[in-house]
Structures are given as structure tokens and as C-alpha cells.
C-alpha atoms as a PDB file:
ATOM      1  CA  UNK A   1       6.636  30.311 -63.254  1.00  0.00           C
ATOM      2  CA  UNK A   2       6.562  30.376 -59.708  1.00  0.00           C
ATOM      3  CA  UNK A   3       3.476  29.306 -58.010  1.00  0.00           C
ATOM      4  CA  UNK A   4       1.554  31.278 -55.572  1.00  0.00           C
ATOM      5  CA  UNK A   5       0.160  29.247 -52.335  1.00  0.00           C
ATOM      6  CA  UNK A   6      -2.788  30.508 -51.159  1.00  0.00           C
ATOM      7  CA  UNK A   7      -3.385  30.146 -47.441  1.00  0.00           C
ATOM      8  CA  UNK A   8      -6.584  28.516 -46.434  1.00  0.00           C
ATOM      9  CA  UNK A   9      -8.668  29.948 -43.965  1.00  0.00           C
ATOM     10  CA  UNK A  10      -8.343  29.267 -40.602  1.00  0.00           C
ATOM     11  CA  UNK A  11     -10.686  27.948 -38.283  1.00  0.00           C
ATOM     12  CA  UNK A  12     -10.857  29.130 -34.395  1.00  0.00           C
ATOM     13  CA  UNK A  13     -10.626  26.226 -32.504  1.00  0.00           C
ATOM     14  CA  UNK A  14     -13.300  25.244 -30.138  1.00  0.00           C
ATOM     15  CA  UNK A  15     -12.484  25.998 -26.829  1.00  0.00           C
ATOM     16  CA  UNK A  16     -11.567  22.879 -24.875  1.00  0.00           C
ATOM     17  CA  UNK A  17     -14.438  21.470 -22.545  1.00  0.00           C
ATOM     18  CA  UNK A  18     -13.699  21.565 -18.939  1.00  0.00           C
ATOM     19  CA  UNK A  19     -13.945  18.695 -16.802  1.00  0.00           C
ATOM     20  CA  UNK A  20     -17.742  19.176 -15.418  1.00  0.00           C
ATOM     21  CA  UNK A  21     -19.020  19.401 -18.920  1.00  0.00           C
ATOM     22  CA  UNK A  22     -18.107  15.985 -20.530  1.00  0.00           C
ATOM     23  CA  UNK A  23     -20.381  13.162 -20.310  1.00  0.00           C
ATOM     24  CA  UNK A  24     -18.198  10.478 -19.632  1.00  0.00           C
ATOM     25  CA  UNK A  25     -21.265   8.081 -20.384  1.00  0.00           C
ATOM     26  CA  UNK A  26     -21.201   6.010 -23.559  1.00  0.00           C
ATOM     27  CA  UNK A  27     -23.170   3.262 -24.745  1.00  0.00           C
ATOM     28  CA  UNK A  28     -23.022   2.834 -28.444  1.00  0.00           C
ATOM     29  CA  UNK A  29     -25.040  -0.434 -28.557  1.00  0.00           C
ATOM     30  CA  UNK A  30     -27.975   1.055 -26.782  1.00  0.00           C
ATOM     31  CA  UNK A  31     -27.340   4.449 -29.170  1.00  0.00           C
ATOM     32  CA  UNK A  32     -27.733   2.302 -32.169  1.00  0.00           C
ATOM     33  CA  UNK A  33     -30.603  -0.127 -31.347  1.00  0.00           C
ATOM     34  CA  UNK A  34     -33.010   2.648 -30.125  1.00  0.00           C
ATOM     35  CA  UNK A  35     -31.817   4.663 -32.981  1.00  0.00           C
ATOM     36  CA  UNK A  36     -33.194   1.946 -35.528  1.00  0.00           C
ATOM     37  CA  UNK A  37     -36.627   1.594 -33.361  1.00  0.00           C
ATOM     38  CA  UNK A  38     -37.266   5.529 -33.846  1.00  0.00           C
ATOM     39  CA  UNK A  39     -35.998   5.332 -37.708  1.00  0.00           C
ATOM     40  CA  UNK A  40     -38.256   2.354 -38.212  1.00  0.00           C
ATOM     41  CA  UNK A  41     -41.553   4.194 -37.414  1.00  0.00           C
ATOM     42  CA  UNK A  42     -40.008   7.501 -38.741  1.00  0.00           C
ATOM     43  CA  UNK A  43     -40.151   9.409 -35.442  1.00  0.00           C
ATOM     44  CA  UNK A  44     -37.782  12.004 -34.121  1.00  0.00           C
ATOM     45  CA  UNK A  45     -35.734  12.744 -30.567  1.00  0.00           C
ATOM     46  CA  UNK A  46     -34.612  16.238 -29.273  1.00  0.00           C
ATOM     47  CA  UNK A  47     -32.035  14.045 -28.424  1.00  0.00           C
ATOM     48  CA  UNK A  48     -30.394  13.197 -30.999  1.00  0.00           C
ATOM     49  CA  UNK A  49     -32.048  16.296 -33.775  1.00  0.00           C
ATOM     50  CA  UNK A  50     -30.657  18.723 -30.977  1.00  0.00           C
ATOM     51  CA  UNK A  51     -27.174  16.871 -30.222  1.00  0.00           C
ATOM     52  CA  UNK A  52     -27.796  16.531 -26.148  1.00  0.00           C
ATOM     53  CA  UNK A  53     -24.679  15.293 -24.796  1.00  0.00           C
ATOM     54  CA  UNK A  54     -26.630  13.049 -22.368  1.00  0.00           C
ATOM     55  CA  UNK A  55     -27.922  10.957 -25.159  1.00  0.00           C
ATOM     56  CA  UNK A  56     -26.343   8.091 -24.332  1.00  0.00           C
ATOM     57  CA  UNK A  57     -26.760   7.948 -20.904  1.00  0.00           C
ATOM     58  CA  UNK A  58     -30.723   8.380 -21.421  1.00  0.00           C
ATOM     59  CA  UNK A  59     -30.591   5.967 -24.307  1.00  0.00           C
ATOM     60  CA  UNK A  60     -29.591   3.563 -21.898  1.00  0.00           C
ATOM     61  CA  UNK A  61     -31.900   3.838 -20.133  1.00  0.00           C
ATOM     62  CA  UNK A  62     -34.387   3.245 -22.633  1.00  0.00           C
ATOM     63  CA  UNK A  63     -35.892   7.078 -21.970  1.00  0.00           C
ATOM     64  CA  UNK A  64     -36.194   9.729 -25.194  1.00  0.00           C
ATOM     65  CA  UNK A  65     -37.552  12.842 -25.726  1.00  0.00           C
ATOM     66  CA  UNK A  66     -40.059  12.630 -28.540  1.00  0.00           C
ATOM     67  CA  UNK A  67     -40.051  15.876 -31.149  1.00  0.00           C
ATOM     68  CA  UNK A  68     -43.192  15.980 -32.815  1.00  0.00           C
ATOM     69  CA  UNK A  69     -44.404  18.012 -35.841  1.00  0.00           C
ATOM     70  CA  UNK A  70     -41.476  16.635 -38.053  1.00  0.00           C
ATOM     71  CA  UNK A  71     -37.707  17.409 -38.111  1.00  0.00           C
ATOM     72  CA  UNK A  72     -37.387  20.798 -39.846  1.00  0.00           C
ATOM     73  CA  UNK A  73     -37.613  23.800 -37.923  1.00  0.00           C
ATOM     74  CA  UNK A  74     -39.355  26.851 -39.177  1.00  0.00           C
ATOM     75  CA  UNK A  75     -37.470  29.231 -37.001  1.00  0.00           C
ATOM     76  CA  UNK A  76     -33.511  29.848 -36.801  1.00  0.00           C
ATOM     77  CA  UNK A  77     -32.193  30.431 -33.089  1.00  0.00           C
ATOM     78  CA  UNK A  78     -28.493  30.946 -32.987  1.00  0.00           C
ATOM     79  CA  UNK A  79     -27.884  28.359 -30.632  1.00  0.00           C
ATOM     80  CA  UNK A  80     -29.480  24.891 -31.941  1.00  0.00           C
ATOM     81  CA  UNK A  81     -28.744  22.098 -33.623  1.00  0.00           C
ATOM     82  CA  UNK A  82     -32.140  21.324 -35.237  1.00  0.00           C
ATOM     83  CA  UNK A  83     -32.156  21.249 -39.037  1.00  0.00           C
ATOM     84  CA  UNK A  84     -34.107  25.013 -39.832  1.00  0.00           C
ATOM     85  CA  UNK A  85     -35.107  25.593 -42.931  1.00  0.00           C
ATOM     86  CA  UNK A  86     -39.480  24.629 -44.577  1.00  0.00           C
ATOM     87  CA  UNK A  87     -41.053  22.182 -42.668  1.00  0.00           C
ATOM     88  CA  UNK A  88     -42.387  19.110 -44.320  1.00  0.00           C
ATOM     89  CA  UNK A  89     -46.122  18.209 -43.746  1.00  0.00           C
ATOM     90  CA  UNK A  90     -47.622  17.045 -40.925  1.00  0.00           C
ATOM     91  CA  UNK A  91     -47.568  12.867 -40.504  1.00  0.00           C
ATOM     92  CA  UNK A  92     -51.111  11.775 -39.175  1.00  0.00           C
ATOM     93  CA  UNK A  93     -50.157   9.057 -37.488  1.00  0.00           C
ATOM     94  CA  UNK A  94     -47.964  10.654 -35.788  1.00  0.00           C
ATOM     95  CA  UNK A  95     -49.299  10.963 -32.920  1.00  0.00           C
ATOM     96  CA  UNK A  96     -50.012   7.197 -32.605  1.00  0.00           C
ATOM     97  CA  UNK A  97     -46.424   5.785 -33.423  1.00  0.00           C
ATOM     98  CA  UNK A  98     -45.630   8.196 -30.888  1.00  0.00           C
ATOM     99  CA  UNK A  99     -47.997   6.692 -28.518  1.00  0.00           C
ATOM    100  CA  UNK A 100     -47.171   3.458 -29.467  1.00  0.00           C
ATOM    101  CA  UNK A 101     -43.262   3.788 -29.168  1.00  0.00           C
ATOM    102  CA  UNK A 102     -43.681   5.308 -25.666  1.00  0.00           C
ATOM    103  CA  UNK A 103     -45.465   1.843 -24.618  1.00  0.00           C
ATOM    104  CA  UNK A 104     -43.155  -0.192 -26.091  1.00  0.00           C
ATOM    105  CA  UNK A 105     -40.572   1.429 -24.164  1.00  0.00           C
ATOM    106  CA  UNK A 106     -42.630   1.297 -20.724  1.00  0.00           C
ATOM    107  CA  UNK A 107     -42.597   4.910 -19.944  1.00  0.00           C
ATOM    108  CA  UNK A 108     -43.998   6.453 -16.691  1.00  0.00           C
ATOM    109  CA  UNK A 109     -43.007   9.781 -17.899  1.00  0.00           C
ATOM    110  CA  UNK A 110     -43.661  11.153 -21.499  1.00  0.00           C
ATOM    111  CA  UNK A 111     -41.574  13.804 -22.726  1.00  0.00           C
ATOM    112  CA  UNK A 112     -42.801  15.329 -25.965  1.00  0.00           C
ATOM    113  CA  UNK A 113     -41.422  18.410 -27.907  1.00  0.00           C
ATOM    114  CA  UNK A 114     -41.812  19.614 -30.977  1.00  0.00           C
ATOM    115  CA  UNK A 115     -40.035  21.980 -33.980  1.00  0.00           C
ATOM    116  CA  UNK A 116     -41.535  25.611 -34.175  1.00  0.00           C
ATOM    117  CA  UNK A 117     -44.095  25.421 -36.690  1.00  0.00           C
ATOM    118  CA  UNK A 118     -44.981  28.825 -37.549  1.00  0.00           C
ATOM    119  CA  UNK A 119     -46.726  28.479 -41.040  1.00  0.00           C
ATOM    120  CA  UNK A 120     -49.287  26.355 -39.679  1.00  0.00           C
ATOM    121  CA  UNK A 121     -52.576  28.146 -38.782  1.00  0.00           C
ATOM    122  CA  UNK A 122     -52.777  26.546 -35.140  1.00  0.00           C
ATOM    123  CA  UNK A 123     -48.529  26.439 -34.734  1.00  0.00           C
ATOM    124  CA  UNK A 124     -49.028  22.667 -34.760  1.00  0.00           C
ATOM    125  CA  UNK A 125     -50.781  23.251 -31.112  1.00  0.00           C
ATOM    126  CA  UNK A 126     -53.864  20.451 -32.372  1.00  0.00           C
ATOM    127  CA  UNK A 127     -51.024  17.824 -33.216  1.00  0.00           C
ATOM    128  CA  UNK A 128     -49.724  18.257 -30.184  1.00  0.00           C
ATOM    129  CA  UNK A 129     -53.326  17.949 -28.679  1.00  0.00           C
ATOM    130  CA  UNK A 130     -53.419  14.530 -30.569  1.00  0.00           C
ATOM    131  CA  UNK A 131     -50.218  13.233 -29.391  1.00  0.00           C
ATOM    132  CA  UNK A 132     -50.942  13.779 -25.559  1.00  0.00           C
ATOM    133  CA  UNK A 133     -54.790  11.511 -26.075  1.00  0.00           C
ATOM    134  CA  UNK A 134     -52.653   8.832 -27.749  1.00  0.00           C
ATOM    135  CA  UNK A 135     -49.876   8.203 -25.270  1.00  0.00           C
ATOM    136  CA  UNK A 136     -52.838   8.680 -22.191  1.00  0.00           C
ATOM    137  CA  UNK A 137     -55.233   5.761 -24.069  1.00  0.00           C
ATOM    138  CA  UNK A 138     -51.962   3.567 -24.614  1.00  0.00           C
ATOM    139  CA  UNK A 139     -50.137   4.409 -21.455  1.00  0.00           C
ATOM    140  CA  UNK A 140     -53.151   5.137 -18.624  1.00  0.00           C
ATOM    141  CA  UNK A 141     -50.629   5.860 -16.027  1.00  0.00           C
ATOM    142  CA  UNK A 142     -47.982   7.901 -17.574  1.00  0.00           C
ATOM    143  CA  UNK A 143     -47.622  11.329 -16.655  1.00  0.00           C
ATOM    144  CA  UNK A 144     -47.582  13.633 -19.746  1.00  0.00           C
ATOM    145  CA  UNK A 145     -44.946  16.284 -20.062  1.00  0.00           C
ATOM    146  CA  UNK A 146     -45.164  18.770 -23.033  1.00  0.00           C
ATOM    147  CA  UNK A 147     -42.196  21.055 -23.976  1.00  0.00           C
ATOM    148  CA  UNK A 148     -44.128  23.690 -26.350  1.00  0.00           C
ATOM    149  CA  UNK A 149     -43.507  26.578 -28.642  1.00  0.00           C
ATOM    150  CA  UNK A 150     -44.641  30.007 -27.763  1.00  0.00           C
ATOM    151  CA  UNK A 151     -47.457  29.138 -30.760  1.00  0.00           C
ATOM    152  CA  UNK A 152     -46.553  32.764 -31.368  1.00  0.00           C
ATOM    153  CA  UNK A 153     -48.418  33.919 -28.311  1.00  0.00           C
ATOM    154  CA  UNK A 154     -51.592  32.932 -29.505  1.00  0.00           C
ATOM    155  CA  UNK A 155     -53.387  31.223 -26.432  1.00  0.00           C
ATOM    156  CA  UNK A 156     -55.852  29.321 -28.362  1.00  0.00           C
ATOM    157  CA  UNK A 157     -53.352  26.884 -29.323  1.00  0.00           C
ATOM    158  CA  UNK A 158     -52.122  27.057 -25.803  1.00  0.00           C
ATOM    159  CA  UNK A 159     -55.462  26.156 -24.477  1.00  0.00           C
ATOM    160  CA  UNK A 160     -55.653  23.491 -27.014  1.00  0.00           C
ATOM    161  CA  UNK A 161     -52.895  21.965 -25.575  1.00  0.00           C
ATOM    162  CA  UNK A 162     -54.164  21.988 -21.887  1.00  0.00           C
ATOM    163  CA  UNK A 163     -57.000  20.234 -23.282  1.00  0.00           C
ATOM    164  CA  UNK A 164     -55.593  17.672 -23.954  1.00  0.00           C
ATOM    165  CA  UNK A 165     -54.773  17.199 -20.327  1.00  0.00           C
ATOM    166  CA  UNK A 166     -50.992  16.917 -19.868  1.00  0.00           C
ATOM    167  CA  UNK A 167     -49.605  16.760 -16.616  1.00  0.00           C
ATOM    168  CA  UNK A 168     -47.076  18.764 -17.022  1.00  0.00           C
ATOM    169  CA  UNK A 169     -46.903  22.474 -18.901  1.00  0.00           C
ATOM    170  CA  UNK A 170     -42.936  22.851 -19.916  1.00  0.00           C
ATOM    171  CA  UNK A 171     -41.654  26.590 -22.696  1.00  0.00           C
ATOM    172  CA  UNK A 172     -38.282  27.396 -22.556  1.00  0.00           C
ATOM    173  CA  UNK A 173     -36.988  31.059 -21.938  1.00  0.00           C
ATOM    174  CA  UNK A 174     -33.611  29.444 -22.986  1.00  0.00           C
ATOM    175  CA  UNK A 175     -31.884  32.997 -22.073  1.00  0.00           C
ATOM    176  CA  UNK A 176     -31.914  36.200 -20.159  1.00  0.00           C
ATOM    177  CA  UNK A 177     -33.711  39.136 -21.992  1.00  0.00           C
ATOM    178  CA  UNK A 178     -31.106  41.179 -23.073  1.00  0.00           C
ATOM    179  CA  UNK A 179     -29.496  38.138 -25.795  1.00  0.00           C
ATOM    180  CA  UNK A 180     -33.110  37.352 -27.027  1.00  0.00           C
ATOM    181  CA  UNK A 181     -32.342  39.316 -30.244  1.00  0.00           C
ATOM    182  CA  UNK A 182     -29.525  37.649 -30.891  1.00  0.00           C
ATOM    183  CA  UNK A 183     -30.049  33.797 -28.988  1.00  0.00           C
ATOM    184  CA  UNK A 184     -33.597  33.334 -30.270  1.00  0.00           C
ATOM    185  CA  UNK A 185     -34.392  36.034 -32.572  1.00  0.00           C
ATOM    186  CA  UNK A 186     -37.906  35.339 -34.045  1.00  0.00           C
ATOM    187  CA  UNK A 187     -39.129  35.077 -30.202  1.00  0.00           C
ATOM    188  CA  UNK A 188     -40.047  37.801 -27.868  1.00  0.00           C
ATOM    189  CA  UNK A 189     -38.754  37.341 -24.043  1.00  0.00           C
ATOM    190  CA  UNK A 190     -42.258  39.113 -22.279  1.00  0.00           C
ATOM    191  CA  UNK A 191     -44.659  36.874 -24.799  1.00  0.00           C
ATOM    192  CA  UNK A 192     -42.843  33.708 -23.386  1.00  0.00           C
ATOM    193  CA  UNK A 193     -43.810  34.590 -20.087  1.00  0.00           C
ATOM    194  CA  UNK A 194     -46.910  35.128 -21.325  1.00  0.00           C
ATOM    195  CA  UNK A 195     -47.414  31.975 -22.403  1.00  0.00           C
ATOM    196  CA  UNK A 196     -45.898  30.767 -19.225  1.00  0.00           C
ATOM    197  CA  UNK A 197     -48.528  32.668 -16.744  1.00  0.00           C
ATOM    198  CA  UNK A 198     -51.240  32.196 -19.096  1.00  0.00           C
ATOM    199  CA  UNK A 199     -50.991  28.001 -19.177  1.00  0.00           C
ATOM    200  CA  UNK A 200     -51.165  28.524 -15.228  1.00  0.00           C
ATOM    201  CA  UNK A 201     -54.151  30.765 -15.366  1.00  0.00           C
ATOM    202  CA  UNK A 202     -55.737  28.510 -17.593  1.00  0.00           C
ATOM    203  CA  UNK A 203     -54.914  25.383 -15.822  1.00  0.00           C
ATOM    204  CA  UNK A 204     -53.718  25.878 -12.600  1.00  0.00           C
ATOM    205  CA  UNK A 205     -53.446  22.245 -11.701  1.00  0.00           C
ATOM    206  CA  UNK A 206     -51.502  21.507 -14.247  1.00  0.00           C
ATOM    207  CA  UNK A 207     -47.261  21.964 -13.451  1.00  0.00           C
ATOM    208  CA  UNK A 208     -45.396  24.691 -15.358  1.00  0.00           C
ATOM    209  CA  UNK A 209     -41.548  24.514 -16.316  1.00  0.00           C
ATOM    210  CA  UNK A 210     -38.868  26.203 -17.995  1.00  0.00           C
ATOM    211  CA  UNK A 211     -35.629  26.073 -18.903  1.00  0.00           C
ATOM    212  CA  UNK A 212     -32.668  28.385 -19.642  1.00  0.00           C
ATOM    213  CA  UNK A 213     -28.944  28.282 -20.623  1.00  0.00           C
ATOM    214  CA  UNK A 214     -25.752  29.845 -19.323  1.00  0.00           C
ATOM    215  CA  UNK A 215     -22.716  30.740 -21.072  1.00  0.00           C
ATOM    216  CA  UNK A 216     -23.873  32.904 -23.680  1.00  0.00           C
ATOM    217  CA  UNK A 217     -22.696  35.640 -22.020  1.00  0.00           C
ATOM    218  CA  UNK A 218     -25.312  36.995 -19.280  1.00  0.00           C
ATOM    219  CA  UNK A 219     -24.629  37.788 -15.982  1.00  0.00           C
ATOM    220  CA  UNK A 220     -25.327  36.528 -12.878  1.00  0.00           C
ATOM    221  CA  UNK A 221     -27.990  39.351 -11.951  1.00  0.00           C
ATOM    222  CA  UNK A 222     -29.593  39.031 -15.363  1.00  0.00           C
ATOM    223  CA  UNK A 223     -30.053  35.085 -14.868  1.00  0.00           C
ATOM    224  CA  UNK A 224     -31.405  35.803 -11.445  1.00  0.00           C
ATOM    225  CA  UNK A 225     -33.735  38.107 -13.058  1.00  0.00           C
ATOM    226  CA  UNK A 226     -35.016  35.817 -15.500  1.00  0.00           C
ATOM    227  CA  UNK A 227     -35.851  33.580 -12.423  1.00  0.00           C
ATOM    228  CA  UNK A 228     -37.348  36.545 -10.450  1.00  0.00           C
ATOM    229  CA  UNK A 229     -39.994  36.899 -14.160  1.00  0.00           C
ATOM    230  CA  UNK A 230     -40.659  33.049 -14.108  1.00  0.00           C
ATOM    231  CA  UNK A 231     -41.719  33.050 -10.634  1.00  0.00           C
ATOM    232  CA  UNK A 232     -43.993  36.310 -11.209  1.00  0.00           C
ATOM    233  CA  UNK A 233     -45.487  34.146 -13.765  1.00  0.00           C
ATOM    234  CA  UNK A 234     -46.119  31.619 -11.047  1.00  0.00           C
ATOM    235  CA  UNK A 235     -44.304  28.739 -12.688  1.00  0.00           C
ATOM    236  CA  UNK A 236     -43.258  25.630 -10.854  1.00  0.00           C
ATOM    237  CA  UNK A 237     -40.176  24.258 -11.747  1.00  0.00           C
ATOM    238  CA  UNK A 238     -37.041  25.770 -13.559  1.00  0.00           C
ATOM    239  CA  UNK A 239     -34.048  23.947 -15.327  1.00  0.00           C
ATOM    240  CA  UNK A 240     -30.754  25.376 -15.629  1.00  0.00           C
ATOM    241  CA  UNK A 241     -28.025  24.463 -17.669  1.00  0.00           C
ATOM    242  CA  UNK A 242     -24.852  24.879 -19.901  1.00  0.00           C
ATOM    243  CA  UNK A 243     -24.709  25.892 -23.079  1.00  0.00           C
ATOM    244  CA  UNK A 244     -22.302  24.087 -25.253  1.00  0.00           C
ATOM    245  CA  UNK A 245     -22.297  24.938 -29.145  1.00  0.00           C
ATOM    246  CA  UNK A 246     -23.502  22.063 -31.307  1.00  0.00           C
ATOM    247  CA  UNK A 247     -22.183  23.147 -34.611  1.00  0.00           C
ATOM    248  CA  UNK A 248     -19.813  25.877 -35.717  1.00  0.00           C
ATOM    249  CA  UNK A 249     -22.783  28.232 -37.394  1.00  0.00           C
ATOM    250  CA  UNK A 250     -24.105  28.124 -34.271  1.00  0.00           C
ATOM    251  CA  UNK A 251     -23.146  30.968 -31.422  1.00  0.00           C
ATOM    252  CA  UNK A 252     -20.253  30.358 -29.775  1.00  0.00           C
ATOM    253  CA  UNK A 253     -19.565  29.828 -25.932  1.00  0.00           C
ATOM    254  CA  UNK A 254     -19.081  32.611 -24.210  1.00  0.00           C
ATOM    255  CA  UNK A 255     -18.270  30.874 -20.719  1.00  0.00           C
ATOM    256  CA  UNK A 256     -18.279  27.444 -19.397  1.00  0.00           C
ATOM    257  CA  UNK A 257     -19.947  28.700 -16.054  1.00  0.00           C
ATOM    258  CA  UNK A 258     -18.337  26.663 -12.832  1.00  0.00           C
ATOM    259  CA  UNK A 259     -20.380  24.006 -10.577  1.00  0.00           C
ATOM    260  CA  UNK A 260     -20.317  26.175  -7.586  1.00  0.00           C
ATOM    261  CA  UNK A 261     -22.097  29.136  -9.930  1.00  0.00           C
ATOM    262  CA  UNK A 262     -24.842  26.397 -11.277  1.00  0.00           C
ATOM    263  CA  UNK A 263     -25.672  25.760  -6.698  1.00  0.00           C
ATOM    264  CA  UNK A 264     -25.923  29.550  -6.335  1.00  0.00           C
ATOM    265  CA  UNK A 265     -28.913  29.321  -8.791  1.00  0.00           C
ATOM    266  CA  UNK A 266     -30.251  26.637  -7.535  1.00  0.00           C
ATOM    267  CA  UNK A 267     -30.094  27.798  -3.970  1.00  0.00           C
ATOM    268  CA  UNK A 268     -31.706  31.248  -4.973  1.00  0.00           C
ATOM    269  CA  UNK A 269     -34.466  29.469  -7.191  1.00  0.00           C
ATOM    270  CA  UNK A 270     -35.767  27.790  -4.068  1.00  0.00           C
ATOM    271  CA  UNK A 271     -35.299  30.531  -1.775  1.00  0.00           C
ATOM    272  CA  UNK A 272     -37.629  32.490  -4.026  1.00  0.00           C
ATOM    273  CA  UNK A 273     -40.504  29.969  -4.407  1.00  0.00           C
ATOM    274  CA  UNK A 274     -39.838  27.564  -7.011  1.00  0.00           C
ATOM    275  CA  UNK A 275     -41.106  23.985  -6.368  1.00  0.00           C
ATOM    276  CA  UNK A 276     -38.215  22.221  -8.084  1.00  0.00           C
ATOM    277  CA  UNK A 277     -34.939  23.707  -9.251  1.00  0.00           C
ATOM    278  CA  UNK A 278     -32.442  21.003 -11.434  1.00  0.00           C
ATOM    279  CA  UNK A 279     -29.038  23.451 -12.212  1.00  0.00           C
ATOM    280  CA  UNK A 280     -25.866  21.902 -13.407  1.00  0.00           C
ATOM    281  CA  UNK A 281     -23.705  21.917 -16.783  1.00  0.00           C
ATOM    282  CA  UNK A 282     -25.260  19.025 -18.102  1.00  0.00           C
ATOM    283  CA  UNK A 283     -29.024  19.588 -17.176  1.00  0.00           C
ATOM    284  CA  UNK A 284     -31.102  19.983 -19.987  1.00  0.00           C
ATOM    285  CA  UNK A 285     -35.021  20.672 -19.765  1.00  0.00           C
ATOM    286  CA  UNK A 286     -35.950  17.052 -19.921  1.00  0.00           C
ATOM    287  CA  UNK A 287     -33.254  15.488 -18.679  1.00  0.00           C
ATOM    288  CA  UNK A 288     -34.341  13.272 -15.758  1.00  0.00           C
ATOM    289  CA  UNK A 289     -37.975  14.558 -16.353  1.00  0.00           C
ATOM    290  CA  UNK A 290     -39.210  12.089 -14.343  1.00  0.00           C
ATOM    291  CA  UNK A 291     -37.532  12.756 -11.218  1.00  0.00           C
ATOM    292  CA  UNK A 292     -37.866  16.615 -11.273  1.00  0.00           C
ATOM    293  CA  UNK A 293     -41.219  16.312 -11.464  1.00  0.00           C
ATOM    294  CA  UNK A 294     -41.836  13.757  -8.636  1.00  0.00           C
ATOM    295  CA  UNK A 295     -39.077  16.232  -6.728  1.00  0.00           C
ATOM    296  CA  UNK A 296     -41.748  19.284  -7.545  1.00  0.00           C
ATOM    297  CA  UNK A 297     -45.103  16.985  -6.588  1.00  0.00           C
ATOM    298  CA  UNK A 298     -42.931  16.066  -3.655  1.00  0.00           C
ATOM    299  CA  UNK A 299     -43.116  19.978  -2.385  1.00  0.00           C
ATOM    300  CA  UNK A 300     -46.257  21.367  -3.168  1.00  0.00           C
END
């Protein structure tokens, strides 16, 4: 009998990564030890949940990003890496490890982000709130940076948040309007802004941020757009950077978008108000957190 080979499917290849998007920074012992330190007290990174290629290089230098409210995301944008599916429940001392891993560290500059936590009645906004009072009690003269969901537009939890005094007021647009539906489709591009003007309203002292991608396939006028929108919200400080797939469910790159294309932004971001503008392939919203926002304090 002769016997039938059945082909196996093929992949696509991943498109080979120019020479402006590879980190060429590695530093596997640093990797590993601060690795163990977060595993040991059962805390999470965006760094390492979200596969940032500048992990090692922060690592390194003994900086994270702390993501909050557990590891499980209840929402499931096309383009990240963090696990989606039910959340598990809330840790309550949480928001002390956190605190408490920050200080061993020595941070001046606390990063903290969390999953989208939709089921919860509050969106997770009071463990947030929680988080912020422990790492200002353990570390006095840190500044606070929080990188929050849109809490589904409800500015209670928003105001929760405030009130818990961070310095700095960071949601992601992540894209131009027109890919919403298809980038991040459980969010809604005008209620981001929303959240975005209201946090400024609310606390004007306080700096807002955001941060979007390129490469998903926008266009030039679309991204300036989006940047036209944040301003009219009256935020301070915008990141820009590229978008490179993390795992093959997730959407592909449309375009590894060149250096000179990442200065045009930049250049029209400050030429329309914006107090700090960090655009480049490998910028990420709280990558070098610390310096962007002594850059932005630097300008008001």
C-alpha cells in the first residue's frame, strides 16, 4: 500500500528585524537574579509578562515596571503578550511587597501598572490606591508613576487613584482610532481620552502621559492626529514607539517604521505643546520613566 504524506502546515515566517529594532543589550545574570527576587515575593513585571525587549538593559539597571492586580488579564488586545484569560483574586499584600521590593531596589522613580480588571466592581482602581500609599510611606522621596486602565471610563476609580497622590498620571492610547476595533477591541478610543482629560481636570498638578505604537498599519496623518486629541486633552508627555509582535496569535507587523519617521513625531509633538516627547523603535511607555519625567518637569 502506498502511503500518503500529508504536508504540514506552514508557518509565515516572521519578518526579519531591522537593525534599529534589536536590543543589542544582554545581561542574563542580572535577568535571572532579579527574576528570583520578584518570584520570591510573587510579584509581577510588564517587563517580563509583556516581553519588552529592553528587559535586560533595565534589569541591569536594577529598574522594573511593577504590574499589579495579578498576572491574568481580563481583556484580549490583539497585540500583547500578557496571559488573558479569568483573573485570579486579588493578593492583599500586594501592595506592600510591592512597596517593599521598590525599596529594596532604591528607586527614585516607581513605575506601577496593572492587568485590566474588568470584573471587579472598582476595576482594581482601590488596589492601585493601596499600592501608591505603600511605596510613598516606604520610599518618602520617590516619585510615583501609575500606568492605569481606562477602569472602563468610570471616573470614580480614576479619582481614587489621584487620591492616592501619584506624581505622575500615565493610560495608553496604544493606537490611532481607526485600528481600535481591531488593536484593542474591548476599549473605546474617545473614553481613553476621557480618562486622559478627566485625571487633568481632576488633578491638574499631577503629570499626564500616554503612549502609542507604530507599525500596525496607521498612517502618518492618523498618528499625528492621535497627538493633535492627546494634546486637546491637555496631557503632558507622550511616548512613541514600535510595535514588534510578541507571539504569533498576536497581530502581526505591519511596518517596522524608520528612525528618521520616529524624529518627525517627536519634532511635531513639541511643536504642538507637549512637555516631553520620547519617540524611537525601542521606547516603550516606561522605559526610562525617570528621565522623561525630569525632561517634562524640566519644561513646564
Amino acid at each position: 500500500m502506498d502511503l500518503i504524506q500529508i504536508a504540514s502546515p506552514q508557518r509565515t515566517p516572521r519578518p526579519r528585524l531591522p537593525e534599529w529594532v534589536r536590543s543589542g543589550t544582554t545581561h542574563y545574570r542580572a535577568l535571572h537574579d532579579l527574576k528570583i527576587e520578584f518570584r520570591e515575593r510573587n510579584l509581577h513585571t510588564v517587563c517580563e509578562s509583556a516581553r519588552c525587549p529592553n528587559i535586560h538593559e533595565c534589569f541591569s539597571r536594577k529598574v522594573a515596571t511593577f504590574m499589579i492586580l495579578g498576572n491574568v488579564c481580563s481583556r484580549r488586545c490583539g497585540f500583547c503578550a500578557v496571559p488573558q484569560g479569568t483573573p485570579e483574586a486579588l493578593d492583599p499584600d500586594e501592595p506592600w511587597l510591592v512597596a517593599e521590593m521598590a525599596h529594596r531596589m532604591g528607586l527614585r522613580h516607581v513605575v506601577v501598572t496593572s492587568v485590566n480588571r474588568d470584573e471587579l466592581p472598582d476595576g482594581g482602581s482601590d488596589h492601585f490606591a493601596q499600592t501608591v500609599r505603600a511605596v510613598q510611606k516606604l520610599l518618602p522621596e520617590a516619585r510615583v508613576e501609575v500606568l492605569t486602565p481606562d477602569f472602563l471610563g468610570d471616573t470614580d476609580a480614576v479619582t481614587r487613584v489621584l487620591d492616592a497622590g501619584p506624581d505622575v498620571f500615565n493610560h495608553n492610547m496604544e493606537t490611532v482610532s481607526r485600528l481600535y476595533r481591531r488593536v484593542r477591541p474591548q476599549a473605546i478610543y474617545e473614553r481613553s481620552l476621557q480618562v486622559l482629560a478627566f485625571a487633568k481636570r481632576c488633578r491638574p498638578q499631577v503629570m499626564t502621559k500616554s503612549g502609542l505604537m507604530v507599525g500596525l498599519g496607521e498612517t502618518e496623518a492618523e498618528v499625528r492626529r492621535l497627538l493633535d486629541d492627546l494634546r486637546a486633552a491637555d496631557t503632558d508627555v507622550v511616548t512613541i514607539g514600535q510595535y514588534l509582535q510578541p507571539a504569533r496569535r498576536r497581530l502581526p507587523v505591519e511596518e517596522f517604521v524608520r528612525p528618521e519617521v520616529f524624529e518627525t513625531y517627536r519634532e511635531y509633538g513639541e511643536s504642538i505643546g507637549f512637555r516631553a516627547v520620547f519617540s524611537g523603535p525601542l521606547v516603550r511607555s516606561s522605559y526610562m520613566a525617570e528621565q522623561v519625567a525630569e525632561s517634562a518637569v524640566a519644561t513646564a
